[in-house]
C-alpha atoms as a PDB file:
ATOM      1  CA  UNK A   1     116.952 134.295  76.574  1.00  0.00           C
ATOM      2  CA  UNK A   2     113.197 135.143  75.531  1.00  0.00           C
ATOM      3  CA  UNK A   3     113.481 132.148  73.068  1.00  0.00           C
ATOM      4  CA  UNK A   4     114.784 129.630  75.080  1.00  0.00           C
ATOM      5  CA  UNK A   5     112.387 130.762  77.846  1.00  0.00           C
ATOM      6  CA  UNK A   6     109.091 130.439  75.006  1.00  0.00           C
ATOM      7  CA  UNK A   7     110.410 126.947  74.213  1.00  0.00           C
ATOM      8  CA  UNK A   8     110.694 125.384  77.560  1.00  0.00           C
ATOM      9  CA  UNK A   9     106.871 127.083  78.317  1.00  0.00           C
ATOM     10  CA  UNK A  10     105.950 125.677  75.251  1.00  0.00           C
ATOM     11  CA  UNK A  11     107.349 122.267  76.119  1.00  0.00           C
ATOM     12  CA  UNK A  12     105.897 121.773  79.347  1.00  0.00           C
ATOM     13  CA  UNK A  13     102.427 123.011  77.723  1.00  0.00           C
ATOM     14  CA  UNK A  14     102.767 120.808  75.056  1.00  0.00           C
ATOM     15  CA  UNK A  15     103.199 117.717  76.984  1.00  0.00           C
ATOM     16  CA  UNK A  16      99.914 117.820  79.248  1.00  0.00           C
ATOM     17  CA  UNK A  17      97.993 118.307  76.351  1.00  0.00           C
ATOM     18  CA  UNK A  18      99.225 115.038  74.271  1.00  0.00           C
ATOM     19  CA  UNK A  19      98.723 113.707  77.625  1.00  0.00           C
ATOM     20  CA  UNK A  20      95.263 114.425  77.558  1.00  0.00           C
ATOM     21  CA  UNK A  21      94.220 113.395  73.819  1.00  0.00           C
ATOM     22  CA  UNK A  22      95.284 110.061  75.187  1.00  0.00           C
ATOM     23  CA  UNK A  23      93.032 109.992  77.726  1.00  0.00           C
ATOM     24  CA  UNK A  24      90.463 111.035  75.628  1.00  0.00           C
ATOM     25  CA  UNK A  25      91.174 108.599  73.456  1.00  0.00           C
ATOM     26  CA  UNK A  26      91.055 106.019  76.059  1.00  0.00           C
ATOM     27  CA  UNK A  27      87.330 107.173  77.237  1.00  0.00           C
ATOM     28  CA  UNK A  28      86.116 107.561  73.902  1.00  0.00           C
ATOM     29  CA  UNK A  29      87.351 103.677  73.342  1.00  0.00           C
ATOM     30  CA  UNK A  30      85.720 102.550  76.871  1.00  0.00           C
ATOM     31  CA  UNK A  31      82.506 104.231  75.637  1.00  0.00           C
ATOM     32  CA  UNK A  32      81.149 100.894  74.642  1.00  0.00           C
ATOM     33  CA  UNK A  33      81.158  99.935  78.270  1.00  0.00           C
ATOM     34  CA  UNK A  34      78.120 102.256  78.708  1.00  0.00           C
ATOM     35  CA  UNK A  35      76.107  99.694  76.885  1.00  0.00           C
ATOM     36  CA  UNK A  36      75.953  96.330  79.192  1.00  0.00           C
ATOM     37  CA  UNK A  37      73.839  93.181  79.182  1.00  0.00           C
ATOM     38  CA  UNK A  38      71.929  93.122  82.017  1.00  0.00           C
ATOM     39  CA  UNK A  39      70.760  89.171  83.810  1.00  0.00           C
ATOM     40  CA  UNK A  40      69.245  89.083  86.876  1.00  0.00           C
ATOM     41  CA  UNK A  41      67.603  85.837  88.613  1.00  0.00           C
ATOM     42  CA  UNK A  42      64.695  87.389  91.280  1.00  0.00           C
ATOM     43  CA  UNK A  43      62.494  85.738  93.841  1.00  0.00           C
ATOM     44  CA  UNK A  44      59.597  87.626  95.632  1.00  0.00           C
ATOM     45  CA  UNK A  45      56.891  87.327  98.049  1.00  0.00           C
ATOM     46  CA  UNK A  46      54.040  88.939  96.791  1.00  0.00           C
ATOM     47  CA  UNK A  47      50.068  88.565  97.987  1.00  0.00           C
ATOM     48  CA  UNK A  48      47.791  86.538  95.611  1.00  0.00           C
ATOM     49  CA  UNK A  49      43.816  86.160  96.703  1.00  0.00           C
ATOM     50  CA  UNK A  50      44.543  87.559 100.086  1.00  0.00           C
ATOM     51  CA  UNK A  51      48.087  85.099 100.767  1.00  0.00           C
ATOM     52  CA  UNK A  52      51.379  85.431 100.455  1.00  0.00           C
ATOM     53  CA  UNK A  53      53.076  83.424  97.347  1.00  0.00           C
ATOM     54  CA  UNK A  54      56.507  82.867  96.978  1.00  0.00           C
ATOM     55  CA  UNK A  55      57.460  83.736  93.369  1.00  0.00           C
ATOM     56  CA  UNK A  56      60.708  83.369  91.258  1.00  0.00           C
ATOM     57  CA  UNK A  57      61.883  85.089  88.071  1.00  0.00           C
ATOM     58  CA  UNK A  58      64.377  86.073  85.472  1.00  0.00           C
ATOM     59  CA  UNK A  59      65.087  89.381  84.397  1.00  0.00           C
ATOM     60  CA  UNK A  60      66.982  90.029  81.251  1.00  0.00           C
ATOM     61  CA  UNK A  61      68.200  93.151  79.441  1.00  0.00           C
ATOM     62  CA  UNK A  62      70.631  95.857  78.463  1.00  0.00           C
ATOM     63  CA  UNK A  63      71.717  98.653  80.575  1.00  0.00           C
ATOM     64  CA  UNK A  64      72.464 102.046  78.744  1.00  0.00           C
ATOM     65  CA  UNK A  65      74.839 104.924  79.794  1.00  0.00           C
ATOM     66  CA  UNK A  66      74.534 103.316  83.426  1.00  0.00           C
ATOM     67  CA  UNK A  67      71.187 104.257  84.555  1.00  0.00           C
ATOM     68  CA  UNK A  68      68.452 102.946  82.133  1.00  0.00           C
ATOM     69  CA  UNK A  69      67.918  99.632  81.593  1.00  0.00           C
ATOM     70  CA  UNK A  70      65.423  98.334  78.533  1.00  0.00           C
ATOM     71  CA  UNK A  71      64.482  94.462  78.900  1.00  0.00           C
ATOM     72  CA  UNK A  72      61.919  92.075  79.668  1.00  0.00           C
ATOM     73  CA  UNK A  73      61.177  89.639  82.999  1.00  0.00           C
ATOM     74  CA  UNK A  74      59.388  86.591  83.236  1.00  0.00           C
ATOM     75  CA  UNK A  75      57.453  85.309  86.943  1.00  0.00           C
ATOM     76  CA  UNK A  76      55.774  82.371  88.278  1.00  0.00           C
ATOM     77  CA  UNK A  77      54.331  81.153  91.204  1.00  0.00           C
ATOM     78  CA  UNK A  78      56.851  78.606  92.696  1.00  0.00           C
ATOM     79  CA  UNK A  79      53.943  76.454  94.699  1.00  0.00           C
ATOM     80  CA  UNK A  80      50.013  76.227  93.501  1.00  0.00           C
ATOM     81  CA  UNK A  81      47.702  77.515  96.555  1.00  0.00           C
ATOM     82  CA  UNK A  82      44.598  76.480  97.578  1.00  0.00           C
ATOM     83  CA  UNK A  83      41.170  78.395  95.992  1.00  0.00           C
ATOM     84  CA  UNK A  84      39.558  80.008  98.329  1.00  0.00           C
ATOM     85  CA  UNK A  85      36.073  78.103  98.710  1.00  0.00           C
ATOM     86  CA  UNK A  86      33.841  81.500  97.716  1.00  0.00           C
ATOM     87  CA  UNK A  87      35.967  81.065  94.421  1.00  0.00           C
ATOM     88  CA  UNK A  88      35.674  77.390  93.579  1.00  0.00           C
ATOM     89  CA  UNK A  89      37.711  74.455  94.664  1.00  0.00           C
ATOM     90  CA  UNK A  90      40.883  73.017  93.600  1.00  0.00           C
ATOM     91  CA  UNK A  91      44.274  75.479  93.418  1.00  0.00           C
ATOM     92  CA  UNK A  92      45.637  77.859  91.089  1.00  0.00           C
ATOM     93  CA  UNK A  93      49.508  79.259  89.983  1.00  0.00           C
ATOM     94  CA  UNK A  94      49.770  82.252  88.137  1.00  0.00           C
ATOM     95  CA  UNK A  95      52.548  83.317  85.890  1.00  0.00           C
ATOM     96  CA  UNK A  96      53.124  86.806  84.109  1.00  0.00           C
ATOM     97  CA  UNK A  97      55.864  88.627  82.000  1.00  0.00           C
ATOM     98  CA  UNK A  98      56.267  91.312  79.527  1.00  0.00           C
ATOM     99  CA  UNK A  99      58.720  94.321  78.995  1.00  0.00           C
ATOM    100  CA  UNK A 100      60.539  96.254  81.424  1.00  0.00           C
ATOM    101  CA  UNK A 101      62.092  99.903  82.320  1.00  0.00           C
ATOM    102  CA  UNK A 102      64.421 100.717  85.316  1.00  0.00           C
ATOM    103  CA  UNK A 103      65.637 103.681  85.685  1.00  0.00           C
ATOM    104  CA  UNK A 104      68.800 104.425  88.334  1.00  0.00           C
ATOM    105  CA  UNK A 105      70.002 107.064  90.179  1.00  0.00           C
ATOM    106  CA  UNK A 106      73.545 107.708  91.150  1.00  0.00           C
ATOM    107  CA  UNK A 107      74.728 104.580  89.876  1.00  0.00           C
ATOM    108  CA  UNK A 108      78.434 105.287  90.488  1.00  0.00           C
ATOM    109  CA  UNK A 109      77.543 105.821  94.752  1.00  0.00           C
ATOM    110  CA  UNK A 110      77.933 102.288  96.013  1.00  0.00           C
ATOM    111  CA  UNK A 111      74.441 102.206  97.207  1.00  0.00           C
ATOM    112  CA  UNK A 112      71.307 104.168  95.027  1.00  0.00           C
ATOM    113  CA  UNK A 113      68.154 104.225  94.712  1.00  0.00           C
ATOM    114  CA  UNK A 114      66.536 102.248  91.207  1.00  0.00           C
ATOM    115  CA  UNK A 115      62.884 102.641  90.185  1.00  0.00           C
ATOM    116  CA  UNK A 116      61.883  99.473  87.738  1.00  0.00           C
ATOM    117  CA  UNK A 117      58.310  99.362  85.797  1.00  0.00           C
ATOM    118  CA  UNK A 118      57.056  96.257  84.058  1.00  0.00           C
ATOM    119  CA  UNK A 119      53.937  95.391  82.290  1.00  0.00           C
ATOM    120  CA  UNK A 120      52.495  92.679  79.919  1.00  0.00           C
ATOM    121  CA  UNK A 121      50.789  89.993  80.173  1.00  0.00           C
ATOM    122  CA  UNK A 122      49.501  86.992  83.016  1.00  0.00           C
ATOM    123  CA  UNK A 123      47.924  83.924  82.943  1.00  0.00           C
ATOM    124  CA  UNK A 124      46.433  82.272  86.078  1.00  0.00           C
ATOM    125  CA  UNK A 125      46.596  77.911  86.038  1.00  0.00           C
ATOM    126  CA  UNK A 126      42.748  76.650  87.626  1.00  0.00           C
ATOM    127  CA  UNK A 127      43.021  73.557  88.335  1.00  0.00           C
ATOM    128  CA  UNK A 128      39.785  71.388  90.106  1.00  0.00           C
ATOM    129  CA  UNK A 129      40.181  68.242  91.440  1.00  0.00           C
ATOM    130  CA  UNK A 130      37.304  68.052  93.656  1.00  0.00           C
ATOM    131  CA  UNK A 131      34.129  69.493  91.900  1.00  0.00           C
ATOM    132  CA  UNK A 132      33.884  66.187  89.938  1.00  0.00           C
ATOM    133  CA  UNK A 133      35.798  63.333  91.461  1.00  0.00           C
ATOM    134  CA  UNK A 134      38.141  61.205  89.399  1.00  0.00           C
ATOM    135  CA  UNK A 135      38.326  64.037  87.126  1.00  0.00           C
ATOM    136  CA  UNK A 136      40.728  66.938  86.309  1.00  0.00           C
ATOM    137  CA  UNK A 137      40.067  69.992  84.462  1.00  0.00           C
ATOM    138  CA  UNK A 138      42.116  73.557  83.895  1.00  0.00           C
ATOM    139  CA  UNK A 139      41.587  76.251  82.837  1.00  0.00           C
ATOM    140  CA  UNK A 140      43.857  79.468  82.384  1.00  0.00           C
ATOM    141  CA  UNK A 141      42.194  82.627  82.133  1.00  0.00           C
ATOM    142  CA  UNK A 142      44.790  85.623  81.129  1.00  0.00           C
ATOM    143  CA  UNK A 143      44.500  89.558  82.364  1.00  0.00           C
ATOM    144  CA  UNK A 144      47.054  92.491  81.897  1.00  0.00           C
ATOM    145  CA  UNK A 145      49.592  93.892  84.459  1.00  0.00           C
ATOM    146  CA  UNK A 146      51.412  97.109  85.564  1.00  0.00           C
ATOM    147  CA  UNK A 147      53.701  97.238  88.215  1.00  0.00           C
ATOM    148  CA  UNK A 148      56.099 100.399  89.336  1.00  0.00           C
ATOM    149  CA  UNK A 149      58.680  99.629  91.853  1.00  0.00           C
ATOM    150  CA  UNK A 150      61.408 100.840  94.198  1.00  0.00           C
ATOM    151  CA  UNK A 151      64.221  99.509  95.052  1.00  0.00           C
ATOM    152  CA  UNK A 152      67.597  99.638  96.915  1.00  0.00           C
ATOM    153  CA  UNK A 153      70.884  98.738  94.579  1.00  0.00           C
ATOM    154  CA  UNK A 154      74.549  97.971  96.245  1.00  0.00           C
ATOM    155  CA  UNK A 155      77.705  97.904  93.922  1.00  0.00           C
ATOM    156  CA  UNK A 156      79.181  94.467  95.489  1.00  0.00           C
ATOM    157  CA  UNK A 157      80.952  93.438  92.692  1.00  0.00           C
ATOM    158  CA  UNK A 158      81.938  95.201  89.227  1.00  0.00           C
ATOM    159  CA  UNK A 159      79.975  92.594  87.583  1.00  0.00           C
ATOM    160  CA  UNK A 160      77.280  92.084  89.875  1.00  0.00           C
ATOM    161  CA  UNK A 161      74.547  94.240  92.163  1.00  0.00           C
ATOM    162  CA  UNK A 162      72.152  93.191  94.766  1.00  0.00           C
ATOM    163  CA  UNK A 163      68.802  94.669  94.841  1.00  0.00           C
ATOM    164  CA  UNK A 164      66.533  95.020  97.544  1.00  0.00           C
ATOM    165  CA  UNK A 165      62.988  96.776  96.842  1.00  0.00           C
ATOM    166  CA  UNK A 166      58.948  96.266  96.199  1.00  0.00           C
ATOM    167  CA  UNK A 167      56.480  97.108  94.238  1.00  0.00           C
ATOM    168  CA  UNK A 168      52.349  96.899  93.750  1.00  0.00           C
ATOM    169  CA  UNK A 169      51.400  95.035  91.000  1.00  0.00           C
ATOM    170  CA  UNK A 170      47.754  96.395  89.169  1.00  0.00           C
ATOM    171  CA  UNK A 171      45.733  93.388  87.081  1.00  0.00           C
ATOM    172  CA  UNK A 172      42.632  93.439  85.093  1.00  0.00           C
ATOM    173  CA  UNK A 173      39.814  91.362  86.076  1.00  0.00           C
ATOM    174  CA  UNK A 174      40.658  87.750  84.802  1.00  0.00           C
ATOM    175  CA  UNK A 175      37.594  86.000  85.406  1.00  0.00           C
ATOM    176  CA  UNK A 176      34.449  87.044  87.248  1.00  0.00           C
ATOM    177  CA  UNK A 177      35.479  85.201  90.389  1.00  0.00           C
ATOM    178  CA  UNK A 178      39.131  86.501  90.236  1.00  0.00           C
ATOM    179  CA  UNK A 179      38.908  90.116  90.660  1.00  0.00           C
ATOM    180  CA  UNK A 180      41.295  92.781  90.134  1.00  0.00           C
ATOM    181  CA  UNK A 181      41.607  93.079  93.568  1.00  0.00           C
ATOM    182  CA  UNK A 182      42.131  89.642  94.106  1.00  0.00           C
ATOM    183  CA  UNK A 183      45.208  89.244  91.675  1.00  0.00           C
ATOM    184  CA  UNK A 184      46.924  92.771  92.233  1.00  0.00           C
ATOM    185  CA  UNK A 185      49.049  93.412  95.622  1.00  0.00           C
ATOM    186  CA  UNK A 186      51.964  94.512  96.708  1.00  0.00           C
ATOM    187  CA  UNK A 187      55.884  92.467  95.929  1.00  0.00           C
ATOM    188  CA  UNK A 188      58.929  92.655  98.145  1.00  0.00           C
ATOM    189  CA  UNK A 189      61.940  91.613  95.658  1.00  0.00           C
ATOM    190  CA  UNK A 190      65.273  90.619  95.892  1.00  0.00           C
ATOM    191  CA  UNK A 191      67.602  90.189  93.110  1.00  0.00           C
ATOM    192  CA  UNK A 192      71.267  89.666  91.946  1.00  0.00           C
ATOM    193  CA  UNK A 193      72.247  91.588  88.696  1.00  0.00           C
ATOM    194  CA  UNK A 194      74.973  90.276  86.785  1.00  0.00           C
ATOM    195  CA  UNK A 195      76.824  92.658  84.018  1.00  0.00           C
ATOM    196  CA  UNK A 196      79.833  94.201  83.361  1.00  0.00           C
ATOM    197  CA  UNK A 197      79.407  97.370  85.040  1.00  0.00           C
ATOM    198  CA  UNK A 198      83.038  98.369  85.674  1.00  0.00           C
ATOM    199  CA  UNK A 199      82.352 101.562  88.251  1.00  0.00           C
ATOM    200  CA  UNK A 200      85.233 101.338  89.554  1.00  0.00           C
ATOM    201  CA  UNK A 201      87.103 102.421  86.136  1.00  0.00           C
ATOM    202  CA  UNK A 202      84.859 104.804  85.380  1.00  0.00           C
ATOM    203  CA  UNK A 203      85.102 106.848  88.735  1.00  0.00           C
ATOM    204  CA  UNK A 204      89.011 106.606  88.697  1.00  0.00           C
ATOM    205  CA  UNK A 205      88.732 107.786  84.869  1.00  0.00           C
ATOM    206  CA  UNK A 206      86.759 111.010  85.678  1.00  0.00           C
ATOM    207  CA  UNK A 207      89.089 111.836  88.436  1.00  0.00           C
ATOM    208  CA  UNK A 208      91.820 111.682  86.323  1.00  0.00           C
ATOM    209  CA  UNK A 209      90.110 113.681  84.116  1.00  0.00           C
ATOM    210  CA  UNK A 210      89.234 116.260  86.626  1.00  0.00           C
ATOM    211  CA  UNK A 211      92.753 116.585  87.785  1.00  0.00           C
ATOM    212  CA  UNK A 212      94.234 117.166  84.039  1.00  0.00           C
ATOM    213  CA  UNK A 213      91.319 119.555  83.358  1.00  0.00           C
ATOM    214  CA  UNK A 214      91.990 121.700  86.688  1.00  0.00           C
ATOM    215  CA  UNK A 215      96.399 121.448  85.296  1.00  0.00           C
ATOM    216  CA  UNK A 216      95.569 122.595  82.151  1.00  0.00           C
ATOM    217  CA  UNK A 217      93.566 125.702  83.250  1.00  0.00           C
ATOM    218  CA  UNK A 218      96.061 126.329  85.592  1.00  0.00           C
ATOM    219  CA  UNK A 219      98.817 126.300  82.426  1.00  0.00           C
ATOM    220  CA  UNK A 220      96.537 128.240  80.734  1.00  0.00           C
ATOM    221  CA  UNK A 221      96.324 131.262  83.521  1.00  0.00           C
ATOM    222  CA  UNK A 222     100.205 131.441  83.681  1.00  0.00           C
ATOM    223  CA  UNK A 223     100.480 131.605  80.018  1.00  0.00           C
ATOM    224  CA  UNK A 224      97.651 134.383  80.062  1.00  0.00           C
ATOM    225  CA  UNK A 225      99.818 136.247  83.358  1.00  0.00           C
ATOM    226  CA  UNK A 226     103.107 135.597  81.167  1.00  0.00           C
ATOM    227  CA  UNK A 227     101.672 137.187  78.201  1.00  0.00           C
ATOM    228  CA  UNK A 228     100.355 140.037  80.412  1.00  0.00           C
ATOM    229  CA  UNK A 229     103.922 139.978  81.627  1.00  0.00           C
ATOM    230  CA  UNK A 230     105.286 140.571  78.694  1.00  0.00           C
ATOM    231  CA  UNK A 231     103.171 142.990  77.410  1.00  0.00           C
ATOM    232  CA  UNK A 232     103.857 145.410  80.081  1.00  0.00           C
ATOM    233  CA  UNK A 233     107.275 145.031  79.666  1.00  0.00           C
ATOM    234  CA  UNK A 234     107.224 146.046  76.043  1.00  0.00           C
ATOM    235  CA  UNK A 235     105.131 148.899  76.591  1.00  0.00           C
ATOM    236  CA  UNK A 236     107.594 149.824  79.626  1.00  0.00           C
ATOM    237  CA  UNK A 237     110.446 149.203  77.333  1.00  0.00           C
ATOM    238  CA  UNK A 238     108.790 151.049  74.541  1.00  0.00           C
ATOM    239  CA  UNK A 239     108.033 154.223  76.737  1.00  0.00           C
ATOM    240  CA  UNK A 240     111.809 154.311  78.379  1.00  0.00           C
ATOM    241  CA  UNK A 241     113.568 153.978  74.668  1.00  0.00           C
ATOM    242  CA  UNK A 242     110.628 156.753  73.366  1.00  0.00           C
ATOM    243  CA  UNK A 243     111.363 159.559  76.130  1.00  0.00           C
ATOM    244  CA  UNK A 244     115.545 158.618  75.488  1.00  0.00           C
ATOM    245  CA  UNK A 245     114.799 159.866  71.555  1.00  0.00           C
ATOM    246  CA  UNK A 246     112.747 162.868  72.573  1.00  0.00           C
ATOM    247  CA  UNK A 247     115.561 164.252  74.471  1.00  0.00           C
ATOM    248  CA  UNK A 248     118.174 163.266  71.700  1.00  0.00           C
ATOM    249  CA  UNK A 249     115.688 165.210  69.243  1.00  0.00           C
ATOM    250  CA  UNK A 250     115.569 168.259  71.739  1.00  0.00           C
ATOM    251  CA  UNK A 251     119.350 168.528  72.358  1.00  0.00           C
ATOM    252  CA  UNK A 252     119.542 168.299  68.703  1.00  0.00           C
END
């Protein structure tokens, strides 16, 4: 009876646990998924010589374990603007790019929180059409860039995100008209991210996980109570059969 009773506990022990190198296998086979390519077409409206410029912009990258991404983006003024007569005459564009960092938080909640950081390098596009009539000439002066952002993320699709955020972009003098303070400002973004993100998966695979982690320690405590079990009953069994031969000795 003690056999057959060890071999069905050890049968329905047995089987949980081949259920779970499966799954483990099955994670440690999705763990590619944790590195994704990362595309994301932006626009923003961001202030340029004291106005507001409409800008587009690609961003472009991979996105590891979920919540870092590692990539570069690439902006430009969608319209030329009118210099400011204390700077010159004529109008200028301005384009920058260079690398980028984002980092996320909770990227499995259906809307977090993502804080992006880019820097490189600009280049504004002076053109004057007036100074000397008849005549055209450019120029394109460069400067360096920093900007840290914030933004809102939403899970919409499993292979695409919507972000919602700003930033404040920080230049280097470019020329000695254009300022620092005339080129830096603050950015209000809006993006689409397309990758293959896959959340979904992921959150139904850690439940799953949970639930076989919280059965197994369960199986493990009534093997440990059996064991305890039986223990006692050996001991019990021991001490009953040991006081029968001590009074077989004495009547002997």
């Amino acid at each position: 009876m003690k056999i057959l009773f060890a071999i069905t506990l050890s049968f329905f022990f047995v089987i949980p646990l081949q259920g779970q190198k499966k799954t483990m296998k099955h994670l440690y086979g999705d763990k590619g998924k944790d590195i994704s390519p990362m595309l994301s077409p932006t626009t923003q409206l961001t202030e340029l010589v004291n106005k507001l410029n409409l800008v587009a912009g690609i961003k472009a990258g991979v996105i590891l374990n979920k919540n870092m991404t590692f990539g570069g983006l690439y902006n430009f003024t969608i319209k030329d603007q009118q210099i400011p007569k204390l700077k010159g005459n004529g109008s200028m564009g301005m384009k920058w790019g260079g690398f980028l960092f984002e980092y996320t938080l909770w990227p499995l909640q259906d809307v977090h929180l993502t804080l992006p950081f880019s820097a490189g390098i600009g280049q504004l596009n002076l053109t004057d059409t007036i100074s000397v009539p008849g005549q055209r000439t450019t120029e394109s002066p460069s400067f360096i860039f920093a900007e840290p952002g914030l933004a809102l993320e939403f899970n919409i699709w499993k292979y695409a995100k919507l972000d919602i955020g700003g930033g404040y972009r920080y230049t280097n003098n470019a020329t000695d008209l254009f300022k620092a303070y005339d080129l830096s400002g603050f950015s209000f973004n809006a993006s689409l991210k397309f990758g293959l993100f896959n959340y979904e998966e992921t959150i139904r695979e850690r439940e799953r996980m949970k639930v076989l982690k919280e059965l197994r320690n369960k199986q493990k405590m009534e093997l440990r109570n059996e064991k305890l079990i039986q223990e006692r009953n050996d001991k019990l069994t021991e001490k009953i059969y040991g006081s029968k031969k001590k009074k077989t000795r004495k009547r002997k």
